[in-house]
Protein backbone atom coordinates (compact mmCIF):
# COMPACT_ATOMS: atom_id res chain seq x y z
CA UNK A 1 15.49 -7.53 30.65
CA UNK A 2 18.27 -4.94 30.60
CA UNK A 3 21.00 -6.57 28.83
CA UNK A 4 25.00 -6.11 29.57
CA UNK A 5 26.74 -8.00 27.39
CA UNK A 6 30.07 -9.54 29.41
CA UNK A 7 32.66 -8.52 26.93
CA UNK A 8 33.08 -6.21 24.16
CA UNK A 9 35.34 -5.39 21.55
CA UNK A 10 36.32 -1.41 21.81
CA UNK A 11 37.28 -0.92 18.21
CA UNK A 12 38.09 3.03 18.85
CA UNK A 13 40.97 1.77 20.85
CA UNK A 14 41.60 -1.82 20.41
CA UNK A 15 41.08 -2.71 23.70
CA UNK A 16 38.61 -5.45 25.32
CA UNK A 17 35.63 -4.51 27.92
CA UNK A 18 34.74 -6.73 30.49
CA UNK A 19 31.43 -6.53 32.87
CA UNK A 20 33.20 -6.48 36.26
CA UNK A 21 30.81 -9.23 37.97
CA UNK A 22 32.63 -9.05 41.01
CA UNK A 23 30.66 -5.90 41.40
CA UNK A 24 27.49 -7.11 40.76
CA UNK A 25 24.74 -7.41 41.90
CA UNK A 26 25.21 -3.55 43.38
CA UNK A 27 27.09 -1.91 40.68
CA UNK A 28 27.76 -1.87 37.20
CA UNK A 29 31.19 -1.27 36.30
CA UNK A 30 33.93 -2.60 33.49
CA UNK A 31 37.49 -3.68 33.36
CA UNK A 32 39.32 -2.54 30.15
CA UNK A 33 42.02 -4.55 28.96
CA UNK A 34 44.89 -3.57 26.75
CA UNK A 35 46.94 -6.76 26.46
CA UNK A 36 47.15 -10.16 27.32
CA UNK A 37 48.27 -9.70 30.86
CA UNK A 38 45.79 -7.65 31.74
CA UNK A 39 42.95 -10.25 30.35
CA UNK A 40 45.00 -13.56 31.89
CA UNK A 41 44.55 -11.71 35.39
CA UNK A 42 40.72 -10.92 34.65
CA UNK A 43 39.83 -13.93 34.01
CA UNK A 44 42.04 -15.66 36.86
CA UNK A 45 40.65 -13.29 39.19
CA UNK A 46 37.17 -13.99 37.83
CA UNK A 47 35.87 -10.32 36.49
CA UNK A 48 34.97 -13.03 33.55
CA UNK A 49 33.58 -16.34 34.63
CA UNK A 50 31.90 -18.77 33.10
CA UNK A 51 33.45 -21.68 30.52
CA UNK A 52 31.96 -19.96 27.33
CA UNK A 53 32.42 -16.44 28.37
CA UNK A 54 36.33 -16.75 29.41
CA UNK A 55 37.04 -19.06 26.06
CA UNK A 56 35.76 -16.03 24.60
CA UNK A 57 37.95 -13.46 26.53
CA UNK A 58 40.90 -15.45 25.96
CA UNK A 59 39.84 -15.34 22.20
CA UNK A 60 40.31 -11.16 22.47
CA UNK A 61 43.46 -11.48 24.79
CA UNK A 62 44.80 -13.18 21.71
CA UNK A 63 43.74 -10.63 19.35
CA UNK A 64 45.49 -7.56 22.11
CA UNK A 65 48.72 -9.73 22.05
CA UNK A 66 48.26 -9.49 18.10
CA UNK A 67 48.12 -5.56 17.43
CA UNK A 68 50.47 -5.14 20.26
CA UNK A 69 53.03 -7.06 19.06
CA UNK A 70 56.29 -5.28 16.94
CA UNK A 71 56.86 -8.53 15.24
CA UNK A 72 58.92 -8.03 11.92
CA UNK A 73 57.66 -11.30 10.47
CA UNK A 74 55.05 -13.74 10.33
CA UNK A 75 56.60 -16.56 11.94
CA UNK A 76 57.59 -13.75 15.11
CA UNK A 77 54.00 -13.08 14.71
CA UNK A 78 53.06 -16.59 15.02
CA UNK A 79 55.42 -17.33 18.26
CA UNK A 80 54.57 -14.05 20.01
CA UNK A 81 50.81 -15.40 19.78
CA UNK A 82 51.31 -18.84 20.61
CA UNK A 83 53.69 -17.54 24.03
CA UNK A 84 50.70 -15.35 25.12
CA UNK A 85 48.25 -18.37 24.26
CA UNK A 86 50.12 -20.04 26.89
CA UNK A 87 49.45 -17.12 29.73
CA UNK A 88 45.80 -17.11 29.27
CA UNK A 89 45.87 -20.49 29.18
CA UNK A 90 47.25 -20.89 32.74
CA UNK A 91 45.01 -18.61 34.24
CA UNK A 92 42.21 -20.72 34.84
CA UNK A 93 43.24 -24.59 33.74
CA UNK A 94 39.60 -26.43 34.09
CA UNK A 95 37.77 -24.96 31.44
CA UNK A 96 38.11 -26.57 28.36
CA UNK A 97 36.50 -23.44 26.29
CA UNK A 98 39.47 -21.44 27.14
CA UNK A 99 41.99 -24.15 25.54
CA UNK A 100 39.63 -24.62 22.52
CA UNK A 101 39.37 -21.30 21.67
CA UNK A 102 42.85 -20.12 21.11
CA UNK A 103 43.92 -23.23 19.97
CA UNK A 104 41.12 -22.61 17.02
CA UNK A 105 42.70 -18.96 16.79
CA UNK A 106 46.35 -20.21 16.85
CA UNK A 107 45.61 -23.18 13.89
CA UNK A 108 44.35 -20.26 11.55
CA UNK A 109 47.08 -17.94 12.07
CA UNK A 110 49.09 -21.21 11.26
CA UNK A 111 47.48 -22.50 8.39
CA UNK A 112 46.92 -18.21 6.93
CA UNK A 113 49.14 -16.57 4.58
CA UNK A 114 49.54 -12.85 4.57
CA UNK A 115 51.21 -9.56 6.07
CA UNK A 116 51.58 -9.09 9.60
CA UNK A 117 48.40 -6.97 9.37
CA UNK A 118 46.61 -8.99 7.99
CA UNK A 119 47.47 -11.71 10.70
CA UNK A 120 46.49 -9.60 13.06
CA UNK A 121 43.00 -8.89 11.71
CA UNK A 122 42.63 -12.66 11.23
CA UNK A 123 42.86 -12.92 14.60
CA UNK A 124 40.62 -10.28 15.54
CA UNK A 125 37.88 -11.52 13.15
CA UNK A 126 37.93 -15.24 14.38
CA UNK A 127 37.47 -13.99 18.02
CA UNK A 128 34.08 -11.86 16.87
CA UNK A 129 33.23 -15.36 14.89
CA UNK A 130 33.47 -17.11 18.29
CA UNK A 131 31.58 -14.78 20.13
CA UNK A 132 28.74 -14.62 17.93
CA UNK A 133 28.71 -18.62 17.62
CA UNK A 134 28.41 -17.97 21.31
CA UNK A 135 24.83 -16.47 21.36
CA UNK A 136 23.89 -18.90 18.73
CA UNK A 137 24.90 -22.23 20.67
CA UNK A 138 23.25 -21.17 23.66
CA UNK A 139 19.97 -20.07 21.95
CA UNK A 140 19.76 -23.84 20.14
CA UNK A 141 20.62 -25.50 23.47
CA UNK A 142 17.55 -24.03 25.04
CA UNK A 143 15.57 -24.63 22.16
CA UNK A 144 16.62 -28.45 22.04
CA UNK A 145 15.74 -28.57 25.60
CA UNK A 146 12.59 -27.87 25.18
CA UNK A 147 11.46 -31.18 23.84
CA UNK A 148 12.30 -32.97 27.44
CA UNK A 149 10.87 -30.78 29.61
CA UNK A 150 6.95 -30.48 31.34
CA UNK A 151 4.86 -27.64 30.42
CA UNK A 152 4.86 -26.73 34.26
CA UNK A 153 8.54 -26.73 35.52
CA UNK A 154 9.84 -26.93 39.06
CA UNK A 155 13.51 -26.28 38.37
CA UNK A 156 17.47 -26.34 40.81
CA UNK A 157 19.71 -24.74 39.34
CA UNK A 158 23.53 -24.70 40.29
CA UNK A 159 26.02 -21.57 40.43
CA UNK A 160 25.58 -19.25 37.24
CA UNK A 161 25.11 -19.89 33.73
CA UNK A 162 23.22 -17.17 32.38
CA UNK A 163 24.13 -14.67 29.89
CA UNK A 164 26.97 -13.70 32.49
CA UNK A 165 28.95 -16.89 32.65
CA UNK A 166 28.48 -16.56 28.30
CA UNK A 167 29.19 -13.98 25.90
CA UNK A 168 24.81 -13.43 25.66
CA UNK A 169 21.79 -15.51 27.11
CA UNK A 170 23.33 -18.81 29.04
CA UNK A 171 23.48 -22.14 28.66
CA UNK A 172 21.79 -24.04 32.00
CA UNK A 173 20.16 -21.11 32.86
CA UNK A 174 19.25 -20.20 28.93
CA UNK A 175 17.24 -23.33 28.96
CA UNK A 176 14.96 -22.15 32.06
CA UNK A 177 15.05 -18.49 30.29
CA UNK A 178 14.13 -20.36 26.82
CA UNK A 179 11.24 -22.67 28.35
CA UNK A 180 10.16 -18.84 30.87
CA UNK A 181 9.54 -17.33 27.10
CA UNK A 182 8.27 -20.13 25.60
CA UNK A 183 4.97 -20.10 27.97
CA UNK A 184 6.09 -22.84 30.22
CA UNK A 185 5.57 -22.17 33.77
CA UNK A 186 9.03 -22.22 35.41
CA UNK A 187 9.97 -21.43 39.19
CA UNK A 188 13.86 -21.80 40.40
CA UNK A 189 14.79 -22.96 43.62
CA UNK A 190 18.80 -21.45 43.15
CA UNK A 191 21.95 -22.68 44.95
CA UNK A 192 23.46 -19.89 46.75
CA UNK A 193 26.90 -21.28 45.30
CA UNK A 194 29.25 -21.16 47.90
CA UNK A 195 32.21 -19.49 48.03
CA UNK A 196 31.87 -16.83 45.67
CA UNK A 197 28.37 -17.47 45.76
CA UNK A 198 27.41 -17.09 42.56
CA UNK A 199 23.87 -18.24 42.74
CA UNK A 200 22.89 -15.73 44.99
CA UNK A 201 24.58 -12.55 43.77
CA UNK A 202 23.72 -13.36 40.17
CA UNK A 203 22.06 -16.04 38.85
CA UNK A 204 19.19 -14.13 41.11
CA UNK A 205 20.31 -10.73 39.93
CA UNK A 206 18.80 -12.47 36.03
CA UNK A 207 16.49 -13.96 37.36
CA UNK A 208 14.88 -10.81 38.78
CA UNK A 209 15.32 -8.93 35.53
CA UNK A 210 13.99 -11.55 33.28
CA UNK A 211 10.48 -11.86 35.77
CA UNK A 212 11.48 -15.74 35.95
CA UNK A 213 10.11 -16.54 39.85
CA UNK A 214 12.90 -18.17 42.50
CA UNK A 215 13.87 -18.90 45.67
CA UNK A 216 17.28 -18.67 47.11
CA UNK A 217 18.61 -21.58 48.84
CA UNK A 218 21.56 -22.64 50.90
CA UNK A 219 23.90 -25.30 48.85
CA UNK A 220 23.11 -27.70 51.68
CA UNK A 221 19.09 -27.95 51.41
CA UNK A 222 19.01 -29.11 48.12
CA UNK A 223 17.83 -32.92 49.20
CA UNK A 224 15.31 -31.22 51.79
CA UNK A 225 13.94 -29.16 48.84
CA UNK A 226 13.67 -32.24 46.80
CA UNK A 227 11.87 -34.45 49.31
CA UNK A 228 9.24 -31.49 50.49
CA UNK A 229 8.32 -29.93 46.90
CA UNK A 230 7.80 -31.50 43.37
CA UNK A 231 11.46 -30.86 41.29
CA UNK A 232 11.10 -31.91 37.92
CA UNK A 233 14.84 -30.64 36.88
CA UNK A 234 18.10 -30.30 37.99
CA UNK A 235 19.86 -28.14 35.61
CA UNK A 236 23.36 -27.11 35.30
CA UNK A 237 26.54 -26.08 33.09
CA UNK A 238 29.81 -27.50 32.98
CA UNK A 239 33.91 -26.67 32.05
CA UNK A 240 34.57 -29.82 30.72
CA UNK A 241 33.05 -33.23 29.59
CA UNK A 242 35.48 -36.12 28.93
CA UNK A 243 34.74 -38.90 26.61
CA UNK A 244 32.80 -41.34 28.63
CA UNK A 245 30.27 -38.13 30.14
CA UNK A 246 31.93 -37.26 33.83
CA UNK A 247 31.74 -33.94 33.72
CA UNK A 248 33.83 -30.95 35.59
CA UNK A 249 31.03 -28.25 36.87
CA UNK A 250 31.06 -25.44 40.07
CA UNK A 251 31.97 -27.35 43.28
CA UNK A 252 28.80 -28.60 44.68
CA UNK A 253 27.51 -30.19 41.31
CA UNK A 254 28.56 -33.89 42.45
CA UNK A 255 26.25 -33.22 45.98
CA UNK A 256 23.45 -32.12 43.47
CA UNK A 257 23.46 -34.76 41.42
CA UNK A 258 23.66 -37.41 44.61
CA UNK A 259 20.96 -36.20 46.13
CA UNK A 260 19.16 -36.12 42.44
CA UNK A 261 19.40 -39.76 41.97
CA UNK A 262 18.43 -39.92 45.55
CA UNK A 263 15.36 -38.44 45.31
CA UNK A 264 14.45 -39.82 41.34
CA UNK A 265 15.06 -36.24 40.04
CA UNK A 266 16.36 -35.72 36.56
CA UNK A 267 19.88 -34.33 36.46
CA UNK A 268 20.52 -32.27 33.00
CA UNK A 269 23.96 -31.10 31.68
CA UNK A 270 23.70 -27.92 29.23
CA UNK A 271 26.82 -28.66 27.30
CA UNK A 272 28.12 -26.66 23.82
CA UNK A 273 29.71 -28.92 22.13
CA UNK A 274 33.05 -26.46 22.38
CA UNK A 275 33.17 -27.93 26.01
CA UNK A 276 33.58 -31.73 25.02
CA UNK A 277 36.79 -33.34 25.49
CA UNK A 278 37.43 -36.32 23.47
CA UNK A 279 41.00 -36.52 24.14
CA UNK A 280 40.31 -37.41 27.99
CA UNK A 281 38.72 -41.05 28.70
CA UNK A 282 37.13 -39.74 31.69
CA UNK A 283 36.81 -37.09 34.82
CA UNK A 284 40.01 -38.36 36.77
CA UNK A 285 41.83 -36.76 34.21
CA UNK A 286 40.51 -33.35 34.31
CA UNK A 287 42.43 -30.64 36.09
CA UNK A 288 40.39 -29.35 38.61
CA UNK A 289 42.12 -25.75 39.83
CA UNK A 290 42.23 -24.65 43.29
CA UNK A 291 41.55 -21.32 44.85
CA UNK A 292 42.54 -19.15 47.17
CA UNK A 293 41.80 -19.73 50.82
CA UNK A 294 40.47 -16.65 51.33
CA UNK A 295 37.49 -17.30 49.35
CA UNK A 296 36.40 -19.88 52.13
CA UNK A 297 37.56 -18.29 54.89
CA UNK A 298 36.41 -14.46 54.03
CA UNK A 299 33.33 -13.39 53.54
CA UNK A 300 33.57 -9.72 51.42
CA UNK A 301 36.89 -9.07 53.01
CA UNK A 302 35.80 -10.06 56.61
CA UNK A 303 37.09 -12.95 58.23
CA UNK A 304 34.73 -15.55 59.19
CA UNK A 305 37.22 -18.38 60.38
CA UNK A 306 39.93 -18.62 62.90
CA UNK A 307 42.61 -17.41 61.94
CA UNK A 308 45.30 -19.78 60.03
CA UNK A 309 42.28 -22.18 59.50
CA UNK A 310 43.53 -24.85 56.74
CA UNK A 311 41.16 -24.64 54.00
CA UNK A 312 41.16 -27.21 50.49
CA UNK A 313 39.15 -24.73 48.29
CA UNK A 314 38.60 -26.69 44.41
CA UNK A 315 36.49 -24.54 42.04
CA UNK A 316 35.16 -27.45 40.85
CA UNK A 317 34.64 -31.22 41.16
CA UNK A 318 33.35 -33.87 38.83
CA UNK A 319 30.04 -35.88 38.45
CA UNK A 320 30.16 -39.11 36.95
CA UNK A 321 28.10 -40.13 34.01
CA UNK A 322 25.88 -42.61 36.13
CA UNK A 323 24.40 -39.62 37.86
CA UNK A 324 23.85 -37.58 34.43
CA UNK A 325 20.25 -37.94 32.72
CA UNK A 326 21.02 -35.93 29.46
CA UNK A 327 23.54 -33.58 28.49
CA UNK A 328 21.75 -31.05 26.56
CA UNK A 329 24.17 -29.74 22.71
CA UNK A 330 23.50 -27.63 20.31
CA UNK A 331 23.51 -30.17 18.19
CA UNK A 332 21.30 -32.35 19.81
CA UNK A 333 19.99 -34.38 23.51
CA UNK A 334 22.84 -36.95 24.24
CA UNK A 335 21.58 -39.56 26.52
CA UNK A 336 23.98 -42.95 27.64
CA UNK A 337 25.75 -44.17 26.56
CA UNK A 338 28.00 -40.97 25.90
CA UNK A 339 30.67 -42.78 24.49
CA UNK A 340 28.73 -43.31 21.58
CA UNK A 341 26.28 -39.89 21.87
CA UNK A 342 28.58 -37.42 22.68
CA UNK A 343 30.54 -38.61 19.67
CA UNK A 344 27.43 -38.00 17.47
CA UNK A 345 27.35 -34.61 18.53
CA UNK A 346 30.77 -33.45 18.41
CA UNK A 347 30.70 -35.35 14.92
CA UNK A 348 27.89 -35.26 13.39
């Protein structure tokens, strides 16, 4: 597989390089980002998607604020980082990842002692650390997936969550990729993903260039597809778990997982533990954002409803915990009760 990393450091010019995957799958092109602004508005207009992926960004929006700052002291230093914490924050609310990483980034600049510069490679250092963590997570998930699944694999799999929704390799979509190299024999029936369709432009587009075999499908035939061939797996990511296991995912998870249970099919959750929230008691607490109409009612730039159609567009919704098999950690298979498991993991 040809590998393009979805962010990158630029240490020649301080500056963070995004894979544009609006482009994709057709082109190849990057976003460069010189401060915070510029990264809040990437990831709100999606260049960067994916929970791990923009918790990562945001990471590196924090370290531009940092050496673009003229503070004359540490504690200016320390509330010039925590005001742009706050933009990249508020560009896409859902996500937990984004939250957890700068809040990790802001508590060391907090707790550190040192020179401005110093501070400011602190900051740049714990965003690398997060990145490469990253790669790490999402290997072991796929590695302690392995242990539930068949040897011959009949997968659905749910918007993108590949090594382009995370900084390398995926998290959902790293555990087909991880049982694919392992030997197993894996096919993917993939969820177009509507609006931005995802699934199809490039959860396929991996697919292809890691010789997994798949089928595109419309969001709507999932059940059909379940009730005509064997499915052994429903797999998926999320943006945020609360305590008791509802989970926030790509709108069209809480269908998939209905018509799961519907049909007897196993419904997985790939989950680093990074996306756990413990301070939420459950999924009617989560934020879920909303987007802009145009996603629904354009289709690459061209109208496809009437015009001044009323459109509710959420980016995501929320399946609750009865409909949830496992959700797969890096630190291990959590199975209900997640009150108690998910605890375990985030704890252990």
């Amino acid at each position: 597989m040809n590998t393009y990393r979805t962010l990158q450091w630029d240490d020649s010019t301080n500056t963070l390089v995004l894979l544009d995957q609006r482009s994709l799958p057709h082109r190849i092109q990057y976003v460069i980002c010189k401060d915070e602004q510029q990264t809040a508005e990437a990831i709100r207009k999606m260049v960067v998607r994916g929970a791990p992926a923009i918790g990562a960004a945001a990471a590196f929006g924090l370290a531009l604020a940092a050496f673009r700052c003229n503070c004359q002291t540490t504690e200016e230093f320390l509330r010039h980082i925590e005001n742009a914490a706050q933009q990249l924050t508020a560009a896409r609310p859902t996500a937990v990842n984004l939250q957890w990483a700068l809040k990790r980034i802001i508590r060391k600049v907090a707790e550190a002692e040192g020179t401005i510069e110093e501070l400011r490679r602190l900051v740049l250092d714990e965003a690398r650390r997060i990145t490469d963590e990253d790669v790490r997570i999402n290997q072991q998930i796929g590695l302690n997936a392995l242990q539930i699944l068949p040897e011959e694999i009949n997968f659905i799999h749910h918007c993108n969550t590949g090594a382009l929704a995370t900084v390398d390799y995926g998290t959902a979509l790293g555990i087909i990729r991880t049982a694919h190299e392992h030997g197993r024999k894996v096919f993917v029936f993939v969820d177009e993903t509507r609006p931005r369709l995802q699934g199809a432009k490039l959860t396929a587009w991996e697919l292809q260039q890691l010789g997994i075999p798949f089928k595109v499908i419309v969001d709507g035939a999932s059940g059909f597809v379940m009730k005509r061939f064997r499915i052994d797996a429903v797999v998926v990511g999320c943006d945020r778990v609360a305590a008791n296991g509802d989970t926030a995912n790509k709108i069209g998870t809480y269908n998939l997982a209905l018509a799961a249970k519907a049909h007897g099919v196993p419904f997985y959750v790939a989950c680093p533990t990074s996306t756990i929230d413990l301070s939420i008691a459950n999924g009617d607490l989560i934020p879920i954002e909303e987007r802009d109409s145009e996603e629904i009612t354009h289709l690459e730039g061209k109208a496809i409803c009437p015009r001044g159609t009323d459109v509710f567009n959420p980016a995501f919704d929320v399946t609750v915990a009865e409909l949830i098999t496992a959700i797969i950690t890096e630190n291990g298979v959590c199975y209900p009760p997640f009150e108690r498991s998910l605890r375990g993991v985030v704890h252990p």
